[in-house]
Structure formats: structure tokens, C-alpha cells
N, C-alpha and C. Protein backbone atom coordinates (compact mmCIF):
# COMPACT_ATOMS: atom_id res chain seq x y z
N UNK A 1 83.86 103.91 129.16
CA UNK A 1 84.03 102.64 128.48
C UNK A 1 85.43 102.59 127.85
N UNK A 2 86.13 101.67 128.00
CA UNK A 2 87.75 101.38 127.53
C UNK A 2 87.31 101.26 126.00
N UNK A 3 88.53 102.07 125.60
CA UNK A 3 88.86 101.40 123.89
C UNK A 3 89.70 100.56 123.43
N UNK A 4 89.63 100.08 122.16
CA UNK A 4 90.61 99.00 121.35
C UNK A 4 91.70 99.97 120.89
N UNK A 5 93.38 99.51 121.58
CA UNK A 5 93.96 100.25 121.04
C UNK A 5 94.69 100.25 119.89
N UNK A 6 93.73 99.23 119.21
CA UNK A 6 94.13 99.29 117.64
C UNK A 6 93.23 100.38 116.88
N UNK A 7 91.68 100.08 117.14
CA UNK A 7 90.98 100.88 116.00
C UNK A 7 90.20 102.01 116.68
N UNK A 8 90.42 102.01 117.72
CA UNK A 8 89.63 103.41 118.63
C UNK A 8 88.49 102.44 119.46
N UNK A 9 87.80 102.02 118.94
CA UNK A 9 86.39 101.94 119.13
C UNK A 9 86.28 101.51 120.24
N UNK A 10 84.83 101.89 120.89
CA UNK A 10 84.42 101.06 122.45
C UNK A 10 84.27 99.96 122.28
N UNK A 11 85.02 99.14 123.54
CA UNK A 11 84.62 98.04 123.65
C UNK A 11 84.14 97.90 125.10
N UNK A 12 83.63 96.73 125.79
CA UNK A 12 83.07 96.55 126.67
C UNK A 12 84.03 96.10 127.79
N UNK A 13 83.67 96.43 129.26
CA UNK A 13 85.55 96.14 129.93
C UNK A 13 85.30 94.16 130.24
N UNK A 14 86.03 93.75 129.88
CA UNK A 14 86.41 91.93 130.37
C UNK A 14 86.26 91.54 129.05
N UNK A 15 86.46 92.12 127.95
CA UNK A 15 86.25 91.12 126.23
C UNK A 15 87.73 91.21 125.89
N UNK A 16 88.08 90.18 125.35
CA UNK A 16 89.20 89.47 124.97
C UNK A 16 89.76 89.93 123.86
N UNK A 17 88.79 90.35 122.23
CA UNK A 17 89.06 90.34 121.29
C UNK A 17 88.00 91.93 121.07
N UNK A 18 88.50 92.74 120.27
CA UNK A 18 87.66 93.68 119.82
C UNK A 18 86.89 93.32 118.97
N UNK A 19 85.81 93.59 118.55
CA UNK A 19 84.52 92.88 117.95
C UNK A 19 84.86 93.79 116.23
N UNK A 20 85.35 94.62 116.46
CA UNK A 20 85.05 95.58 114.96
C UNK A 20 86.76 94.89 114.73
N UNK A 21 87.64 94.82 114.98
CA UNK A 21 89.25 94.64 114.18
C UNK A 21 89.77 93.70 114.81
N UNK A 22 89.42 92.56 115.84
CA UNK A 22 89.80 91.47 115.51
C UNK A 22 91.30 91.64 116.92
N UNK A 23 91.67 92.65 117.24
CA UNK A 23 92.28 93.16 117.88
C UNK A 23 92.47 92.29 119.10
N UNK A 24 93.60 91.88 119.72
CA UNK A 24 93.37 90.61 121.04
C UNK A 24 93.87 92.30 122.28
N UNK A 25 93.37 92.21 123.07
CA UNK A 25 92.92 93.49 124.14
C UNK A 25 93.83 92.84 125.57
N UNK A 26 94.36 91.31 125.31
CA UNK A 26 95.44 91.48 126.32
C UNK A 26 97.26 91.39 125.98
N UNK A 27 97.26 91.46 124.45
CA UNK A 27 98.70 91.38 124.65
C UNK A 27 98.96 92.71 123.39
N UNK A 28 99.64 93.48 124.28
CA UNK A 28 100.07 94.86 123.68
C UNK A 28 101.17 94.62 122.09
N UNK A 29 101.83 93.22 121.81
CA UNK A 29 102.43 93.10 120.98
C UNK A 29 101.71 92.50 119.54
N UNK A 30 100.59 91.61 119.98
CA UNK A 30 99.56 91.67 119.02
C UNK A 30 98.56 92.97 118.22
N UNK A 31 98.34 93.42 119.34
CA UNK A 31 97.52 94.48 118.79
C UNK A 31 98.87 95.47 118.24
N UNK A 32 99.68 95.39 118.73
CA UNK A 32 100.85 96.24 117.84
C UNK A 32 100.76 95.34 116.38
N UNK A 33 101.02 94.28 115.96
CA UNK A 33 100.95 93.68 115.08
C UNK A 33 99.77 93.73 113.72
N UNK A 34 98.90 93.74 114.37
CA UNK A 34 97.34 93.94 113.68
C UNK A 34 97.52 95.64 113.38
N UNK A 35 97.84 96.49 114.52
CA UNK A 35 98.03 97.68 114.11
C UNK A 35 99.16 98.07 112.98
N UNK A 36 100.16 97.47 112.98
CA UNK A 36 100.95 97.81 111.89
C UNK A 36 100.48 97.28 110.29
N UNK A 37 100.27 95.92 110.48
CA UNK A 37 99.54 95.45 109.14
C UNK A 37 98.77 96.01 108.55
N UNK A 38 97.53 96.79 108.94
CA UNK A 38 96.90 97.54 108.91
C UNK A 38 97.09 98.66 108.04
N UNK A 39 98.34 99.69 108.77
CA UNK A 39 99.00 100.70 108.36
C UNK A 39 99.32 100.59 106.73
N UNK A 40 100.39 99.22 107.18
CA UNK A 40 100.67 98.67 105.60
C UNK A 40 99.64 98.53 104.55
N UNK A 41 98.81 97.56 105.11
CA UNK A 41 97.51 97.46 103.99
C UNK A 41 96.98 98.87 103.75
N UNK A 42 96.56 99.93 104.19
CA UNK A 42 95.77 100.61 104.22
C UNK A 42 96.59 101.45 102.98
N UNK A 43 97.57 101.49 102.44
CA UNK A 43 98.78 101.74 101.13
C UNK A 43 99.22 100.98 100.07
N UNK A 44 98.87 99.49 100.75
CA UNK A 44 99.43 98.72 99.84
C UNK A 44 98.26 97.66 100.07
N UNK A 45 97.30 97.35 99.30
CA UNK A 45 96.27 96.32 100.31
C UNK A 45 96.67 94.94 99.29
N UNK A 46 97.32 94.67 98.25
CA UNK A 46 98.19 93.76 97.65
C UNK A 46 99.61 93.43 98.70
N UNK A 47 99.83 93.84 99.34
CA UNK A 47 101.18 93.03 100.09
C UNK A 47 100.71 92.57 100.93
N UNK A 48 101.24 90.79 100.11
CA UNK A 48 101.02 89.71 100.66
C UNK A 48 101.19 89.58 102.35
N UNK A 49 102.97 89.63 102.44
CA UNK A 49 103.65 89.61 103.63
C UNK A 49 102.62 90.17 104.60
N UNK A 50 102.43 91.84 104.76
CA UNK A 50 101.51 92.31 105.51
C UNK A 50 100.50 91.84 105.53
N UNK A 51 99.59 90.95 104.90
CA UNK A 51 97.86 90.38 105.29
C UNK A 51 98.68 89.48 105.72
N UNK A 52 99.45 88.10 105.38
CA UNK A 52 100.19 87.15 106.35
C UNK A 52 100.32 87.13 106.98
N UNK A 53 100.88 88.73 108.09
CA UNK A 53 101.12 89.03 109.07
C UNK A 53 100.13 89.39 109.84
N UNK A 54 99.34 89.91 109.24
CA UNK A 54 97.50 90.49 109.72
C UNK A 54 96.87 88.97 110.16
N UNK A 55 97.39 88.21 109.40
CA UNK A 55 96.29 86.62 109.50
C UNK A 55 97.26 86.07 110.57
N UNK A 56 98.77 86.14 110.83
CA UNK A 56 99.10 85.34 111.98
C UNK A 56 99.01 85.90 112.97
N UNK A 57 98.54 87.51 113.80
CA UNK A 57 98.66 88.24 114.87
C UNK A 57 96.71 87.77 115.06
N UNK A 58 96.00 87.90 113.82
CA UNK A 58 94.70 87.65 114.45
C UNK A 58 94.63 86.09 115.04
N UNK A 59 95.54 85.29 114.08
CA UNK A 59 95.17 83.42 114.95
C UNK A 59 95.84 83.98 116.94
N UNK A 60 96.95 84.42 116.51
CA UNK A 60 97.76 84.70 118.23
C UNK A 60 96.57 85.39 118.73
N UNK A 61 95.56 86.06 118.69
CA UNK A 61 94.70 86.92 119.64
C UNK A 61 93.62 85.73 119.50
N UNK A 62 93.62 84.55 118.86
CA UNK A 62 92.38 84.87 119.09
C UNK A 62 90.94 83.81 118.01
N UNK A 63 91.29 84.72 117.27
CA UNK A 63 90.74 85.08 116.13
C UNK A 63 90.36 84.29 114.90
N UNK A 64 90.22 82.88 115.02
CA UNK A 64 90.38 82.13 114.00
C UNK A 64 89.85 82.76 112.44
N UNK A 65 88.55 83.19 113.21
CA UNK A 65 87.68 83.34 111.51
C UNK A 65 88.29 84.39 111.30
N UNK A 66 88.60 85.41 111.38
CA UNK A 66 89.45 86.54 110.79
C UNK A 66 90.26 85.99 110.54
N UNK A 67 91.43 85.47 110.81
CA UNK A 67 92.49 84.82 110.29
C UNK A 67 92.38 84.22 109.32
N UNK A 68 91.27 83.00 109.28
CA UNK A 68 91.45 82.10 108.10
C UNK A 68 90.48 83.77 106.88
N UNK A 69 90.01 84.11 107.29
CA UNK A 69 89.74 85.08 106.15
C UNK A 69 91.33 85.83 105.34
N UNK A 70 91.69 86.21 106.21
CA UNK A 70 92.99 86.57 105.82
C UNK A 70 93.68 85.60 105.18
N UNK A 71 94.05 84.73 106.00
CA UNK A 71 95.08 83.69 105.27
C UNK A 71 94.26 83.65 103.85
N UNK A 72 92.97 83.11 103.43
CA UNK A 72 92.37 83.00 102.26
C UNK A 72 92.99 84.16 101.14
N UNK A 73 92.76 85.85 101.62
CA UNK A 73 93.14 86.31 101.00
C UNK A 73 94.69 86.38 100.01
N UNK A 74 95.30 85.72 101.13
CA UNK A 74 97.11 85.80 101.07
C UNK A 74 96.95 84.77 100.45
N UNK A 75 96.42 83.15 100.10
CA UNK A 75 96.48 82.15 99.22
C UNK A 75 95.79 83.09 97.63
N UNK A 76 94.75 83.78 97.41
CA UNK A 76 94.26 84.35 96.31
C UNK A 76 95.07 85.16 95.90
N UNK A 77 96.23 86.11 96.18
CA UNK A 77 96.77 86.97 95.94
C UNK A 77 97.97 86.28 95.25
N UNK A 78 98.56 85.36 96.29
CA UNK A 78 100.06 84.56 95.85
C UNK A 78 99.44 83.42 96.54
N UNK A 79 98.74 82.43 94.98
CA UNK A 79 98.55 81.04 94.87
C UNK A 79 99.36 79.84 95.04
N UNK A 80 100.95 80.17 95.47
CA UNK A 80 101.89 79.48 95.47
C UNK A 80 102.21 79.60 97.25
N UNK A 81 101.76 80.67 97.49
CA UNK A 81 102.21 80.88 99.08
C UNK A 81 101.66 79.96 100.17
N UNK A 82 102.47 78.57 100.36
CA UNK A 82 102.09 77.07 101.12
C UNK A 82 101.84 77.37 101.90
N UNK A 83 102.57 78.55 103.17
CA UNK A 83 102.34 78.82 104.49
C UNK A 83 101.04 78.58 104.72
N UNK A 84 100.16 79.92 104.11
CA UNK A 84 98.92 80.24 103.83
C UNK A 84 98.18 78.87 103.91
N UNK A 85 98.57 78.43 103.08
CA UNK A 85 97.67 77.05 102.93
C UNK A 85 97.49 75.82 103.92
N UNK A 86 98.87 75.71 104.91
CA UNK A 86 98.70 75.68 105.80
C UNK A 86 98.46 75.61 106.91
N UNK A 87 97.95 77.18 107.10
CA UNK A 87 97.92 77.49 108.36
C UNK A 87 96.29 77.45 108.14
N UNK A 88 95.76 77.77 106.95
CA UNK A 88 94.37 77.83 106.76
C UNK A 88 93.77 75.90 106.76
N UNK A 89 94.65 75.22 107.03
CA UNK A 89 94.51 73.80 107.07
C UNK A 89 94.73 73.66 109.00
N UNK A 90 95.62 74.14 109.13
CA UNK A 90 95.41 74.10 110.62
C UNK A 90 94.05 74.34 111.43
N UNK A 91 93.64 75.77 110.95
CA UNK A 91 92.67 76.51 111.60
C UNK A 91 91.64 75.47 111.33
N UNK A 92 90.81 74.67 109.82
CA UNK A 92 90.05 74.30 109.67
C UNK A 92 90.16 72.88 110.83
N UNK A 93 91.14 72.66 110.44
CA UNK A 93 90.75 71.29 111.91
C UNK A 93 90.75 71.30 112.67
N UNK A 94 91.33 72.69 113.50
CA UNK A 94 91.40 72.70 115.20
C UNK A 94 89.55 73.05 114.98
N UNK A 95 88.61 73.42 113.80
CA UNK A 95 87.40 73.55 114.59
C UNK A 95 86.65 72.35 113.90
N UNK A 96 87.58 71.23 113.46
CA UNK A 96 86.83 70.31 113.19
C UNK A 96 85.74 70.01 111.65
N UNK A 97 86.86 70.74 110.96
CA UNK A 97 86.35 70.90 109.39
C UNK A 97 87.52 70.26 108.39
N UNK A 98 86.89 69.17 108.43
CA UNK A 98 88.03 67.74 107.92
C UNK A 98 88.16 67.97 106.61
N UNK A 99 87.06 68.41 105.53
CA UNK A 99 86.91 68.04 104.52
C UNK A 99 87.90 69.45 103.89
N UNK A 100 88.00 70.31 104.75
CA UNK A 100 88.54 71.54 104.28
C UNK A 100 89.81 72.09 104.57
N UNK A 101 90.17 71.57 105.82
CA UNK A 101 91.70 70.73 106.26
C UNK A 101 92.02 70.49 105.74
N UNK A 102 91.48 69.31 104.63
CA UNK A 102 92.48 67.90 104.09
C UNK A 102 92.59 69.30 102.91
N UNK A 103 91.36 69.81 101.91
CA UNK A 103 92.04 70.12 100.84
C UNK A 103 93.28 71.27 101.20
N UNK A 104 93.04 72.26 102.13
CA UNK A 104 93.88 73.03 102.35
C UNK A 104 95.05 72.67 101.96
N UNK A 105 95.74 71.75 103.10
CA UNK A 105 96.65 70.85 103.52
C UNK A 105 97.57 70.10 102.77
N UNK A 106 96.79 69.50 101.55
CA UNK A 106 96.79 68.88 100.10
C UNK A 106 97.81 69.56 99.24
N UNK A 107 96.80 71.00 99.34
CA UNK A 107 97.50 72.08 97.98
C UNK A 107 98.63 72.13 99.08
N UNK A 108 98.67 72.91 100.04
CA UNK A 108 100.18 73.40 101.11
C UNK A 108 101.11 72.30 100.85
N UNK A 109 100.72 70.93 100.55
CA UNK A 109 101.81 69.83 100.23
C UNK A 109 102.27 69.97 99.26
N UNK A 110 101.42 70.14 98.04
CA UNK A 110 101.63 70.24 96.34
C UNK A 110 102.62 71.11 96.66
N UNK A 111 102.68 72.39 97.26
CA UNK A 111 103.32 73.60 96.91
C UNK A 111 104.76 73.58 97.82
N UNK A 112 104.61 72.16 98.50
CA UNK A 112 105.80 72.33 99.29
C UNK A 112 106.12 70.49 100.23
N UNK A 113 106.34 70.20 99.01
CA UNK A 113 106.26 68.63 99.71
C UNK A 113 107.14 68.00 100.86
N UNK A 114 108.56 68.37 100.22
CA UNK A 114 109.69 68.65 101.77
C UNK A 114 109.08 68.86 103.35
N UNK A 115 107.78 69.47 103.71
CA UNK A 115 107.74 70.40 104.49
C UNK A 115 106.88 69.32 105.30
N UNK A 116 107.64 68.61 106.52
CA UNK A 116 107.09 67.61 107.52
C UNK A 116 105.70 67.66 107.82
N UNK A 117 105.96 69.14 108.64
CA UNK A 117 104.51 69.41 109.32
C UNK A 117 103.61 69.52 108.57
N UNK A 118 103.60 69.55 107.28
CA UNK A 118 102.30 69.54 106.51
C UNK A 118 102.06 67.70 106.07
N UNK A 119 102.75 67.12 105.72
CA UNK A 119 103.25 65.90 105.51
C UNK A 119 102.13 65.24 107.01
N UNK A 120 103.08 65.39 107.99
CA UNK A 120 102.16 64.92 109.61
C UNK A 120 101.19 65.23 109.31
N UNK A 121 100.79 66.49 109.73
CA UNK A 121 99.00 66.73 110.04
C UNK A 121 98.13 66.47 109.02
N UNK A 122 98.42 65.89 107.50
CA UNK A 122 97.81 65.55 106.67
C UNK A 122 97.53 64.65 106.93
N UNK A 123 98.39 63.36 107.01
CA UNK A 123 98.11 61.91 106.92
C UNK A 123 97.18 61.61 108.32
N UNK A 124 97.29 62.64 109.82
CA UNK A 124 96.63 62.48 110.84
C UNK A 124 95.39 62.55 110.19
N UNK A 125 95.00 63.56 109.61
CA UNK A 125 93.56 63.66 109.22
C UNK A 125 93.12 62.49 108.02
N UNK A 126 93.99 62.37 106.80
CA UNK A 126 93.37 61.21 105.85
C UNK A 126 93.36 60.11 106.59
N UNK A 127 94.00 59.60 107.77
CA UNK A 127 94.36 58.15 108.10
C UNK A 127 93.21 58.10 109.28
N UNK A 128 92.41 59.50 109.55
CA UNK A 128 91.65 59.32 110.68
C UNK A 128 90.38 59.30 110.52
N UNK A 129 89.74 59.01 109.55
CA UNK A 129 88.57 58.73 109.19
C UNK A 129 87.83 57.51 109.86
């Protein structure tokens, strides 16, 4: 049985995502990614940057709900960090969770009003009711 070459473990051969770490099993630069964050957290589990980075290699594999778990964490840690907010506004509407989009989306504006793409995909969602 093939392993995840992020966290060891068996996985099954034709699965996309490793089931235990979130790990994407076809692109060697992701799972490098998830594997380094990792490293980092596993020393420092307060740096922001590194879960940021943990939450954008799991959306690239894959991974929404791990991600937006992550991203969540990286908004609780540094409440000011818009990205986060975001990207955790993205994720909620690509699966069709309006009400949690918009607030995401909202605060990511508060914290960064300049910033178009949050500006766009907001008003898509308030104006699309």
C-alpha cells in the first residue's frame, strides 16, 4: 500500500488527498508545503505566517475544510490578518455558504478597504440575493 509523503501513513492507491494530513498526493510541491508548515508549527504552533501557509497549500490540494480550519485559526491568532478573512470568505461561497461569506468578507473589508477583490466578491454576494 503507497504512503502520504507528508505524514507516513497508508493511503489507498487512486486518492487524491491523504485522509489523516490533508496532504494533496499529486503535486510534490504542495505536499512539500504542508510538509514544511508543519515542521514550523510543530516549534512554533503561534506562527501565524506558517498556519497561512498550511491553510493556502491545503485550499491548492484540495482541501477546503482543512483550510478554512486553518485560515480560522490564523484570523484568531492575528485578528487583523484580512488575507485570512478573505480567503475564509472565498472558501465559504465556492460551497455556497452566503451568510458566512458575506460576514467573512465584511470583516476582510473593515481590515482592508483599498483591497478590490474583497470589495468585488462582496457586493457579488450582497447584491445577489
Amino acid at each position: 500500500m503507497p504512503q502520504c509523503p507528508t505524514c507516513g501513513r497508508e493511503i489507498e492507491a487512486g486518492t487524491n488527498l491523504c485522509p489523516t494530513c490533508g496532504a494533496s498526493l499529486h503535486s510534490p510541491a504542495v505536499a512539500a508545503m504542508i510538509q514544511d508548515a508543519h515542521k514550523v508549527l510543530g516549534q512554533k504552533p503561534e506562527d501565524t505566517f506558517a498556519r497561512y501557509n498550511l491553510a493556502i497549500a491545503y485550499r491548492l490540494a484540495g482541501n477546503d475544510e482543512m483550510a478554512l480550519e486553518q485560515f480560522a485559526k490564523v484570523a484568531e491568532l492575528q485578528p487583523d490578518f484580512a488575507d485570512a478573512f478573505y480567503e475564509m470568505g472565498v472558501i465559504h461561497a465556492k460551497h455556497g455558504r452566503r451568510p458566512e461569506a458575506v460576514a467573512a468578507l465584511t470583516r476582510a473589508f473593515e481590515l482592508d478597504p483599498e483591497n478590490a477583490r474583497t470589495r468585488r466578491l462582496l457586493e457579488r454576494l450582497v447584491g445577489s440575493r
